[in-house]
Protein backbone atom coordinates (compact mmCIF):
# COMPACT_ATOMS: atom_id res chain seq x y z
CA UNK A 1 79.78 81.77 99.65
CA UNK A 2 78.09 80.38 96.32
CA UNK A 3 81.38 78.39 95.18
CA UNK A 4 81.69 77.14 98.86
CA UNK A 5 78.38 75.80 99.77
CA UNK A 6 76.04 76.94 96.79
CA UNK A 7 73.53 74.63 98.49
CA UNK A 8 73.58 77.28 102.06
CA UNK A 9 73.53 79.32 99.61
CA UNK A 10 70.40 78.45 97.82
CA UNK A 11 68.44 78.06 101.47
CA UNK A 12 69.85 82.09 102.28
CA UNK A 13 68.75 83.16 98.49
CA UNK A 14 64.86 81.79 99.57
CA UNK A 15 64.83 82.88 102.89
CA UNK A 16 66.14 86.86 101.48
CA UNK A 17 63.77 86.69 98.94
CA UNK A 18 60.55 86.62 101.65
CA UNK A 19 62.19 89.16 103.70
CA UNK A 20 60.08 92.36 104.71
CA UNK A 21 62.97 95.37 103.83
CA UNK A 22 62.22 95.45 100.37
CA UNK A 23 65.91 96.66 100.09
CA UNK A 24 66.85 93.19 101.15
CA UNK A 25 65.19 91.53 98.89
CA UNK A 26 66.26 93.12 95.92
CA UNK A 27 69.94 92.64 97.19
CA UNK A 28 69.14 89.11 97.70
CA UNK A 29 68.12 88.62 94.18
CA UNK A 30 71.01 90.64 92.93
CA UNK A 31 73.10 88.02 94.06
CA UNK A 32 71.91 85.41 91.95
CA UNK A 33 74.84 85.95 89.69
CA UNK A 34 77.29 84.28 92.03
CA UNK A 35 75.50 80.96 91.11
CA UNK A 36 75.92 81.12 87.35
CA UNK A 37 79.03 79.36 87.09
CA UNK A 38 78.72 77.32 89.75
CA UNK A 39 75.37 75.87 88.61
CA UNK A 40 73.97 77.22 85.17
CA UNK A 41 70.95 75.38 85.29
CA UNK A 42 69.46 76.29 88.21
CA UNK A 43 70.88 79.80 87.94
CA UNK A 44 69.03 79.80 84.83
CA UNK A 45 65.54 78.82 86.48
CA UNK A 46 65.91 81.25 89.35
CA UNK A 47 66.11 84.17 87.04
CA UNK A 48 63.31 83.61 84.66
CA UNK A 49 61.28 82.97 87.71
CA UNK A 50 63.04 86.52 89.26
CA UNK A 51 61.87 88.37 86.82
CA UNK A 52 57.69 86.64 87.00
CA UNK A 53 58.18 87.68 90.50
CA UNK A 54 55.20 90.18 91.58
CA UNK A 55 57.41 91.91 93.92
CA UNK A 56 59.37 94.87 92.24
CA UNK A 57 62.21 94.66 94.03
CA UNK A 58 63.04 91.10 93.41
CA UNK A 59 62.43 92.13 89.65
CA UNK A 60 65.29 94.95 90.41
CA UNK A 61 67.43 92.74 91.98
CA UNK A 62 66.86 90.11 89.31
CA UNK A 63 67.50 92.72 86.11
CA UNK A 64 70.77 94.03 87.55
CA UNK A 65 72.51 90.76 87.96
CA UNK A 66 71.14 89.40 84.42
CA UNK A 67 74.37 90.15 82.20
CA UNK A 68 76.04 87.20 84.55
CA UNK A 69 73.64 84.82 82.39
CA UNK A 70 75.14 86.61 79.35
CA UNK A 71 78.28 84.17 79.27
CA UNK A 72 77.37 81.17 79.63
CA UNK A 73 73.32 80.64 78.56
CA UNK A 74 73.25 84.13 75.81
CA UNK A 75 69.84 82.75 74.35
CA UNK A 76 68.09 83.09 77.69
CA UNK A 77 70.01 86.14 78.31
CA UNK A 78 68.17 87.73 75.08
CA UNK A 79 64.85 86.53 75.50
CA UNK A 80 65.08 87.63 79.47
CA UNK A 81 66.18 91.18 78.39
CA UNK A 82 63.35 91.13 75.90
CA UNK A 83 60.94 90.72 78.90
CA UNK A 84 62.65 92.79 81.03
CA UNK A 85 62.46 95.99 78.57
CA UNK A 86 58.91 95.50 78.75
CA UNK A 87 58.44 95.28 82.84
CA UNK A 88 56.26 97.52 84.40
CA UNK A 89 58.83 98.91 86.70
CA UNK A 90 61.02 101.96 85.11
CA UNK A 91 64.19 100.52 87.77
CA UNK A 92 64.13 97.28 86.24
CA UNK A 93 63.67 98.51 82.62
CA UNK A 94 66.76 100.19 82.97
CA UNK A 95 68.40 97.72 85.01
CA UNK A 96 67.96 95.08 82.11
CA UNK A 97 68.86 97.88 79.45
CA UNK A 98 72.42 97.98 81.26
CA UNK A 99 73.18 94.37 81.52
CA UNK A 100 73.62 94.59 77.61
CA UNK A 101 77.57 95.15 77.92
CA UNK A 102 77.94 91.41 78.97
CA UNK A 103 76.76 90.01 75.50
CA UNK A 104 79.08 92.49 73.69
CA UNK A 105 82.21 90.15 74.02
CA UNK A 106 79.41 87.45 73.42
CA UNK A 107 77.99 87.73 70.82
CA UNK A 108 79.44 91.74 69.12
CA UNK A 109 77.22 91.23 66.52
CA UNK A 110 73.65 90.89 68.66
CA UNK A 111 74.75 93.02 70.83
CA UNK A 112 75.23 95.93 68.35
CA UNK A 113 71.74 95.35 66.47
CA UNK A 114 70.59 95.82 70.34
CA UNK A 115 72.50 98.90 71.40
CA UNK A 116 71.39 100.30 68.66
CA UNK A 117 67.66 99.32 68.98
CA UNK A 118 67.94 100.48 72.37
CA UNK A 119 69.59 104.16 72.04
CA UNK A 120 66.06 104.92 69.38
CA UNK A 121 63.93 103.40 72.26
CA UNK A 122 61.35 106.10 73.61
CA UNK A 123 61.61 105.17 76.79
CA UNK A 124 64.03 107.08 78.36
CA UNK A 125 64.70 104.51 81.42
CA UNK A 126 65.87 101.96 78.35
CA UNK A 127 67.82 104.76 77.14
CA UNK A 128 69.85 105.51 80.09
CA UNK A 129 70.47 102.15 80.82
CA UNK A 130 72.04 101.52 77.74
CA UNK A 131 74.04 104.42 77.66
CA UNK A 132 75.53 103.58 81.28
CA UNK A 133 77.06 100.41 79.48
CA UNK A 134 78.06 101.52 76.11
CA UNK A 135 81.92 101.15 77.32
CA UNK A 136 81.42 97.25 76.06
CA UNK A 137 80.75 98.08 72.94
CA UNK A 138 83.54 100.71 72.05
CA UNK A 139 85.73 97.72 72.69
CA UNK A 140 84.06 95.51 70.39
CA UNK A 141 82.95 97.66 67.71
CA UNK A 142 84.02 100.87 67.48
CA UNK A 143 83.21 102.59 64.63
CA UNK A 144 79.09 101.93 65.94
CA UNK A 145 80.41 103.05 69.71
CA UNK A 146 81.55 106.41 68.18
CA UNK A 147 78.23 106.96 66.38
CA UNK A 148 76.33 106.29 69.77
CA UNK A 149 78.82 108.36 71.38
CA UNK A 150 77.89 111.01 69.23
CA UNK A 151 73.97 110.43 69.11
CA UNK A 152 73.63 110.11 73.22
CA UNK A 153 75.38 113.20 73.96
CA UNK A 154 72.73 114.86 72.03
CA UNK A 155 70.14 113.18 73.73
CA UNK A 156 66.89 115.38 75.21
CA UNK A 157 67.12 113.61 78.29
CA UNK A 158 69.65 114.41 81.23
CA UNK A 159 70.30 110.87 82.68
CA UNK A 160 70.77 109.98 79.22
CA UNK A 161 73.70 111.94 78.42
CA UNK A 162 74.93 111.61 81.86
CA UNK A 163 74.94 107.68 81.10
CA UNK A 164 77.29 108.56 78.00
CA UNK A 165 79.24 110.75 80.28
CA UNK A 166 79.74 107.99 82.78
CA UNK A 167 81.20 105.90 79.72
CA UNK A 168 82.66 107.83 77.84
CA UNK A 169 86.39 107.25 78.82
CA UNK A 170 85.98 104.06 77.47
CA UNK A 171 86.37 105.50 74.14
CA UNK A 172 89.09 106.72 74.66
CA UNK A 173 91.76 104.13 73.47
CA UNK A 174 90.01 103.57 70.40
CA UNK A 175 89.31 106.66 69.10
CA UNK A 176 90.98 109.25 70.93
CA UNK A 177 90.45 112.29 68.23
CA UNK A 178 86.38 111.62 68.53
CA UNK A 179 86.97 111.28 71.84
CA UNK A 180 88.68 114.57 72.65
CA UNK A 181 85.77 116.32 70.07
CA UNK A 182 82.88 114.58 72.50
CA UNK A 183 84.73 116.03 75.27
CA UNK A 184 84.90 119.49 74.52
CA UNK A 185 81.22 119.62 73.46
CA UNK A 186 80.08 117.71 76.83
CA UNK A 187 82.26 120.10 78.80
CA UNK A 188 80.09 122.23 77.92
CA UNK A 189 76.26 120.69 78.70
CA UNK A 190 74.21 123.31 80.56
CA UNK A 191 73.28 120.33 82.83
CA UNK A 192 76.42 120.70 85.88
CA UNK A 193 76.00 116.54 86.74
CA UNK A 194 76.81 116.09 82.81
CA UNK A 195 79.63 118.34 82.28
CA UNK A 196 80.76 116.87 85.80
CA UNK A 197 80.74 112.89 84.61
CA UNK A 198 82.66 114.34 80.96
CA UNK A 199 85.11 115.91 83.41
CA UNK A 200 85.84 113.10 84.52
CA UNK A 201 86.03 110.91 81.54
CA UNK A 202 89.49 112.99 80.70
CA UNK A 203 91.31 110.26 82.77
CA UNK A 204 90.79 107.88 79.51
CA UNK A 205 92.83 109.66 77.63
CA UNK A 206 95.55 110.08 80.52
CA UNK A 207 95.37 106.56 81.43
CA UNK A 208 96.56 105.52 77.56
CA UNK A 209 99.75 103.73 77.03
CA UNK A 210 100.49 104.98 73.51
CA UNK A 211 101.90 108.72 72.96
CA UNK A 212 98.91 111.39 72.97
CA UNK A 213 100.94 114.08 74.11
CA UNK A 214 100.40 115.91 69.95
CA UNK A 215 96.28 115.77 71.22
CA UNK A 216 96.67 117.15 74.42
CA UNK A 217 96.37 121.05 74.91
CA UNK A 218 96.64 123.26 77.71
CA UNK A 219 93.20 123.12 78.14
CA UNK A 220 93.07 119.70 78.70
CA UNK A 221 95.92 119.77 80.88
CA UNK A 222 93.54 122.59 82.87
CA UNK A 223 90.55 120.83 82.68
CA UNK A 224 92.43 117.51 83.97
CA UNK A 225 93.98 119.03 86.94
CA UNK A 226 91.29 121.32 88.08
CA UNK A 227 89.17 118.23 88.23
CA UNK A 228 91.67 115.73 90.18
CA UNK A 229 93.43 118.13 91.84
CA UNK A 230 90.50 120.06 93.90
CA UNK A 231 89.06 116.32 94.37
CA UNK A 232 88.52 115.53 98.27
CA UNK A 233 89.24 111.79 97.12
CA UNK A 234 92.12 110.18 97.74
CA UNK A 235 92.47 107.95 94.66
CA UNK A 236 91.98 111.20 92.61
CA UNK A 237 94.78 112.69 93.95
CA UNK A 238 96.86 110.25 93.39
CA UNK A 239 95.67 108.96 89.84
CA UNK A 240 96.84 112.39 89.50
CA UNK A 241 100.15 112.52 90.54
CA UNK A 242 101.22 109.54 88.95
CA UNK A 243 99.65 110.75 85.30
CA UNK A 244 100.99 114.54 85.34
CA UNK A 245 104.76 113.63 85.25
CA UNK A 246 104.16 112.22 81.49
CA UNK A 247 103.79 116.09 80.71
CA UNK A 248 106.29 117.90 82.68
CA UNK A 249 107.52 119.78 79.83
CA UNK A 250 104.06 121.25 79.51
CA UNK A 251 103.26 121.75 82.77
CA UNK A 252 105.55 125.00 84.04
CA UNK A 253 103.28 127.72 83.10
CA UNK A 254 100.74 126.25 84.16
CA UNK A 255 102.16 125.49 87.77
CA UNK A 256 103.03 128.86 88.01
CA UNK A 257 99.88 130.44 87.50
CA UNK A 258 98.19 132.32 90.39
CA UNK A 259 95.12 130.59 89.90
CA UNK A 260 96.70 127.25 91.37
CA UNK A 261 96.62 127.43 95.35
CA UNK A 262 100.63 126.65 96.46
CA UNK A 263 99.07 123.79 98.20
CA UNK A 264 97.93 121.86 94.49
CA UNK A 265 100.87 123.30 92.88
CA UNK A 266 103.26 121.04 94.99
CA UNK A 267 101.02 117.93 95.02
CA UNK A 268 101.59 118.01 91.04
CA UNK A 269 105.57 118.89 91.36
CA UNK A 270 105.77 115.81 93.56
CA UNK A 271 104.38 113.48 91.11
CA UNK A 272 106.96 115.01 88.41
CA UNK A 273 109.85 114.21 90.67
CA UNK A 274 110.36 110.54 89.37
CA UNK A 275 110.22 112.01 85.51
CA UNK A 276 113.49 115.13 86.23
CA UNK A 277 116.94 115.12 85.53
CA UNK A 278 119.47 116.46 87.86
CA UNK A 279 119.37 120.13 86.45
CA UNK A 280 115.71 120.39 86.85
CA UNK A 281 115.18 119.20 90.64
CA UNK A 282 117.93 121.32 91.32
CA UNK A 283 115.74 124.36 89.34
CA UNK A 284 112.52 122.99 91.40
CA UNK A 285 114.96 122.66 94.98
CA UNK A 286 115.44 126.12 94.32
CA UNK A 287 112.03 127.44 93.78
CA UNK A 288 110.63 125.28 96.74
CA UNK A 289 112.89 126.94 99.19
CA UNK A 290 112.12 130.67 97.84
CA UNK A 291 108.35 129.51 97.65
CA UNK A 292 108.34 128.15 101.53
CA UNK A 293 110.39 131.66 102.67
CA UNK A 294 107.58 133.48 101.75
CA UNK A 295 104.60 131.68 103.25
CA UNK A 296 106.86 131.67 106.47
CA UNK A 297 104.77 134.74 108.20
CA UNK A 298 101.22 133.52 106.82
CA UNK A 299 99.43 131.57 109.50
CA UNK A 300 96.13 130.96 107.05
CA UNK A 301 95.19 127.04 107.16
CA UNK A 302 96.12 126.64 103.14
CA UNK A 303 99.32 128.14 104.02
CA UNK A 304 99.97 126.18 106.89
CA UNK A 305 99.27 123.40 104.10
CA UNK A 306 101.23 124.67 101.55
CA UNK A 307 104.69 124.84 103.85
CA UNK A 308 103.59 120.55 104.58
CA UNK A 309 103.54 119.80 101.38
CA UNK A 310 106.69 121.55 100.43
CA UNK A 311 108.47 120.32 102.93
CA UNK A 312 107.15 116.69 101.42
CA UNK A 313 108.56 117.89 98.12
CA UNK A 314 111.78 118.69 99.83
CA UNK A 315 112.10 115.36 101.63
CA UNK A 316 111.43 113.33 98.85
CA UNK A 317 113.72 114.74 96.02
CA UNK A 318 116.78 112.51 95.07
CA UNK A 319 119.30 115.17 95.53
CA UNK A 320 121.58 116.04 98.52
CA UNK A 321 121.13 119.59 98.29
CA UNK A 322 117.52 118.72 99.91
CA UNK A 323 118.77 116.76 102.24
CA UNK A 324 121.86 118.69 103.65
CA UNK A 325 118.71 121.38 103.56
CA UNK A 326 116.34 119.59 106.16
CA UNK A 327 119.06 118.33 108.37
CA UNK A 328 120.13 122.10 108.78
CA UNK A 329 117.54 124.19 108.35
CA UNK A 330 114.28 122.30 109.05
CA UNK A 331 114.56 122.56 112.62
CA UNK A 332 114.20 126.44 112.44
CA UNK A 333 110.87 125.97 109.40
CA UNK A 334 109.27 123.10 111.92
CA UNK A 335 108.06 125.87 114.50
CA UNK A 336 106.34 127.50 111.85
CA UNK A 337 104.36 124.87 110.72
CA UNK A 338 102.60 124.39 114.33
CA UNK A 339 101.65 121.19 115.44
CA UNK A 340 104.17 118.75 115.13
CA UNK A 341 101.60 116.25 114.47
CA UNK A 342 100.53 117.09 111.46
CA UNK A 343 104.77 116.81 109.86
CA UNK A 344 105.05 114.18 106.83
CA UNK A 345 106.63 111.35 108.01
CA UNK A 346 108.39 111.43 105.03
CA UNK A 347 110.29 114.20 106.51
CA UNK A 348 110.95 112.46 109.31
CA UNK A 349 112.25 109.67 107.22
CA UNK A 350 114.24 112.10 105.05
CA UNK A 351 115.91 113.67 107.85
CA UNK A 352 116.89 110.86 110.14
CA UNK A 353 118.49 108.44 106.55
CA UNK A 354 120.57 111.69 106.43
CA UNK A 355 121.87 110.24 109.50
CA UNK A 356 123.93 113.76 110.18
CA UNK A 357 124.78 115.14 113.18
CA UNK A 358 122.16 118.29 112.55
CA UNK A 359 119.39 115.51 111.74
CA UNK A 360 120.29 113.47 114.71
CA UNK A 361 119.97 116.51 117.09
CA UNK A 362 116.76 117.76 115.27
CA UNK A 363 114.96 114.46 115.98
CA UNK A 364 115.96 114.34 119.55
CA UNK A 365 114.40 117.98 119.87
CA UNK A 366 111.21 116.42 117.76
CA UNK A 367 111.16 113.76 120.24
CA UNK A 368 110.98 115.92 123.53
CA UNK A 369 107.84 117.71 122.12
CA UNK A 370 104.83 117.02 124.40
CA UNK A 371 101.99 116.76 121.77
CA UNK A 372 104.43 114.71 119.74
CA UNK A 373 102.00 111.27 118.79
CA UNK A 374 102.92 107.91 120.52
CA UNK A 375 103.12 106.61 116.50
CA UNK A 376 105.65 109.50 115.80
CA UNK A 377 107.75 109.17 118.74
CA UNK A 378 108.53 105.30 118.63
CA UNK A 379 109.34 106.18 114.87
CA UNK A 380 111.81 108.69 115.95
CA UNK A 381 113.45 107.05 118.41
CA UNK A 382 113.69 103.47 116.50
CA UNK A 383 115.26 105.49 114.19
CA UNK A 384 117.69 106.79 116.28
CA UNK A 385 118.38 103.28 117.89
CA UNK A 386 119.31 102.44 113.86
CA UNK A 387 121.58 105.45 114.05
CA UNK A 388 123.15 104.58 116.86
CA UNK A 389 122.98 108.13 118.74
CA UNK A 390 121.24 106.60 122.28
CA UNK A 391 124.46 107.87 124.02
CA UNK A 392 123.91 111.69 122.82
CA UNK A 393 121.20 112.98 125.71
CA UNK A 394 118.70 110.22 124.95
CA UNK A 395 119.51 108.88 128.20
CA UNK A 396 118.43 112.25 129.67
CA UNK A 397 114.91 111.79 128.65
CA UNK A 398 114.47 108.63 130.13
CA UNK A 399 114.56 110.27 133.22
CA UNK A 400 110.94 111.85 133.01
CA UNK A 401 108.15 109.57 133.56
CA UNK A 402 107.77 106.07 134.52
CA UNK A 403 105.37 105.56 131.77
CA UNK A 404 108.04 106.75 129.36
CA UNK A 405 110.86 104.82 130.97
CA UNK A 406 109.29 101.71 130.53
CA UNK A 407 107.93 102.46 127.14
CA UNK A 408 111.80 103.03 125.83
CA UNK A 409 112.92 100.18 128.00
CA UNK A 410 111.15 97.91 125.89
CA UNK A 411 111.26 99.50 122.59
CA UNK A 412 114.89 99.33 123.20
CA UNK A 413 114.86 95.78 124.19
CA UNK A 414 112.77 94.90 120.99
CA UNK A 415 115.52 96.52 119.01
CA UNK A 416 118.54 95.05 120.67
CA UNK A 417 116.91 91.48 119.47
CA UNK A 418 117.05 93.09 115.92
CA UNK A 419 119.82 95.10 116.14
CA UNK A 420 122.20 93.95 118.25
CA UNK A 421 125.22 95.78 117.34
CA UNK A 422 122.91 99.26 117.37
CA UNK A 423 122.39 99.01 121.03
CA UNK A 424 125.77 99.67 123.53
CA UNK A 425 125.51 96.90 126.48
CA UNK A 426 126.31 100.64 128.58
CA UNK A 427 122.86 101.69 127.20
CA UNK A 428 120.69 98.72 128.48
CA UNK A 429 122.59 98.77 132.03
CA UNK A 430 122.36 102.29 132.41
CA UNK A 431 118.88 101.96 131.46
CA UNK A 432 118.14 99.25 133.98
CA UNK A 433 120.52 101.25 136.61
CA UNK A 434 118.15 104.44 136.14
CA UNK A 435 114.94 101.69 136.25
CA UNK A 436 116.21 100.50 139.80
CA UNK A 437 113.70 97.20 138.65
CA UNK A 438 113.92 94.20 139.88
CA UNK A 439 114.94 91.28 138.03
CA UNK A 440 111.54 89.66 137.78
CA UNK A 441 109.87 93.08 136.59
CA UNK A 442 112.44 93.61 134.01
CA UNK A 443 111.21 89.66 132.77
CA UNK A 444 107.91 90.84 133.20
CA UNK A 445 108.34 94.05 130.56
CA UNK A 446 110.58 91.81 128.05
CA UNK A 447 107.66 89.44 127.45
């Protein structure tokens, strides 16, 4: 809103600031740095008289917003993170502790003296704030980064070295041996939130664009995966997919070790699939079809996931052997798996580009399924409209419901307006023959 109307804004910004949810306040007066570029000045006025403020939480809100100033007043900056390392309030000491990282690009050389100053600091809210930020500084000045690296993972304090942990991947492009050593000894921290945060600084070192494949051990490789891999988050999953296929001559062993459930194990092969040559996706083909065969009596839920995800594998490698194998065999695996509702659409994809006779039949017999989704079965049958089978019993299930009539009466009217040559002029009269509508309803469902 602040580059819109900055003077609404400035009216809301009073008005938060005297609300009762403390909560609300502070949120109101962490928003001050949306006015900094649009009007220094005052921006600069409003925070020195944010952090006088007797209320704590405007102080809070104040502190975590400050590095904003950093850019474009850095004099008030310091002197306002002078005061606020001395406020009363442990929240907003560390608050102004980790605005720090905006005066590294700054002003490097300030902003070092201050890291360092605040890393020795007794207080250990000051400390933790300025070990949340110390990612700035690595990229400014690394060679003091890696010596506060080293000095905050040592740290008595918990949050402290949690704070390092949090930042830590952040050395990683500039110093990738120190960073490896800091890992292996934070991997170890008796405290589990510490060891949890290094854990997941390993991504730094996966997310590099130079070669650090002569670095990276087996271990790492372990550490990485068992991290990502068991992660309920999405991103995770998929940050590590996309990184694993860099290694996929070290990865084998590894993905054949029964401590890996089959359900992880194929998650990881599918993100090596873009980095194989011919010989090895025909090798992993191969294995994926004797690994499916025998989970095909196990009804256990990780099995049940294990057989999706392989049949994922299967639909998306570039090879015809896997394709020719899910137009002619998937429709006797797809009763094993249960609901049909829980298939990869992938699959569904894979099968029906195929556009073989086998796939063609095997997607009519998906599409007679009762506790087939609404979603799944207009995907089916659009897909069958493209592959121009409506003349090979599709007809035949028109002939159930109304509801279902007139559902693939105008799908298939949407599709002849796309697709005009896909749809037989047969089709649409036999379709308004079975209907027996009149003229006016069939306007009616065309809208």
């Amino acid at each position: 809103m602040t580059p819109v109307n900055p003077e609404l804004f400035l009216s809301l910004y009073k008005k938060g600031l005297k609300d009762p949810d403390g909560y609300v306040r502070k949120g109101t007066a962490q928003s001050l740095g949306a006015l900094v570029k649009v009007n220094p000045e005052l921006a600069s006025d409003l925070y020195k008289k944010g952090l006088k403020s007797s209320d704590k939480y405007v102080r809070r809100g104040t502190a975590q917003s400050l590095g904003a100033l950093a850019s474009v007043n850095p004099e008030l900056f310091v002197s306002l993170y002078e005061k606020g390392l001395k406020d009363p309030d442990m929240y907003v000491r560390r608050g102004t502790a980790q605005s720090l990282g905006a005066l590294a690009k700054v002003n490097p050389e300030l902003a070092s003296d201050l890291y360092e100053k605040g890393l020795k600091h007794s207080d250990n809210y000051i400390r933790q704030g300025t070990a949340f930020c110390l990612g700035a500084l690595a990229q400014v000045n690394s060679e003091l980064a890696s010596t506060l690296y080293k000095k905050g993972l040592e740290d008595s304090n918990d949050y402290v070295r949690r704070g390092v942990a949090l930042s830590l991947d952040a050395l990683a492009p500039v110093n990738p041996e120190l960073f490896l050593s800091l890992y292996e000894k934070g991997i170890k921290d008796p405290v589990w939130m510490v060891r949890t945060e290094i854990a997941q600084s390993l991504k730094g070192l996966f997310l590099l664009k130079t070669p650090t494949k002569n670095l990276i051990t087996q271990d790492n490789l372990k550490s990485l995966i068992k991290t990502f891999g068991f992660s309920s988050k999405k991103e995770d999953i998929e940050f590590l997919m996309n990184t694993i296929g860099h290694f996929k001559k070290e990865l084998p062993p590894f993905l054949e070790s029964k401590e890996l459930p089959e359900s992880l194990k194929y998650q990881l092969k599918i993100g090596l699939i873009e980095y194989l040559d011919k010989e090895e996706l025909l090798d992993y083909f191969k294995k994926a079809i004797l690994d499916f065969n025998s989970l095909s009596e196990r009804k256990d839920p990780e099995s049940q996931k294990a057989k999706r995800l392989i049949l994922k594998f299967l639909s998306l490698l570039p090879i015809s052997e896997s394709s020719h194998f899910l137009a002619t065999q998937v429709d006797k695996l797809i009763p094993k798996l249960g609901n049909l509702n829980s298939l990869e659409m992938r699959t569904l994809k894979a099968l029906a580009d195929t556009n073989t006779r086998e796939a063609n039949r095997l997607l009519l017999s998906i599409l007679y399924q009762e506790n087939l989704a609404l979603r799944r079965r207009e995907y089916i049958f659009r897909k069958l409209v493209q592959n121009k089978v409506l003349e090979e019993g599709l007809l035949d299930y028109l002939g159930e419901t109304r509801e279902t009539k007139e559902f693939f009466f105008k799908t298939l009217n949407k599709f002849q307006k796309h697709f005009p040559d896909s749809v037989p002029n047969k089709v649409l009269f036999d379709l308004r023959f079975q209907e027996g509508l009149s003229f006016s309803k069939m306007k009616e469902m065309k809208s």
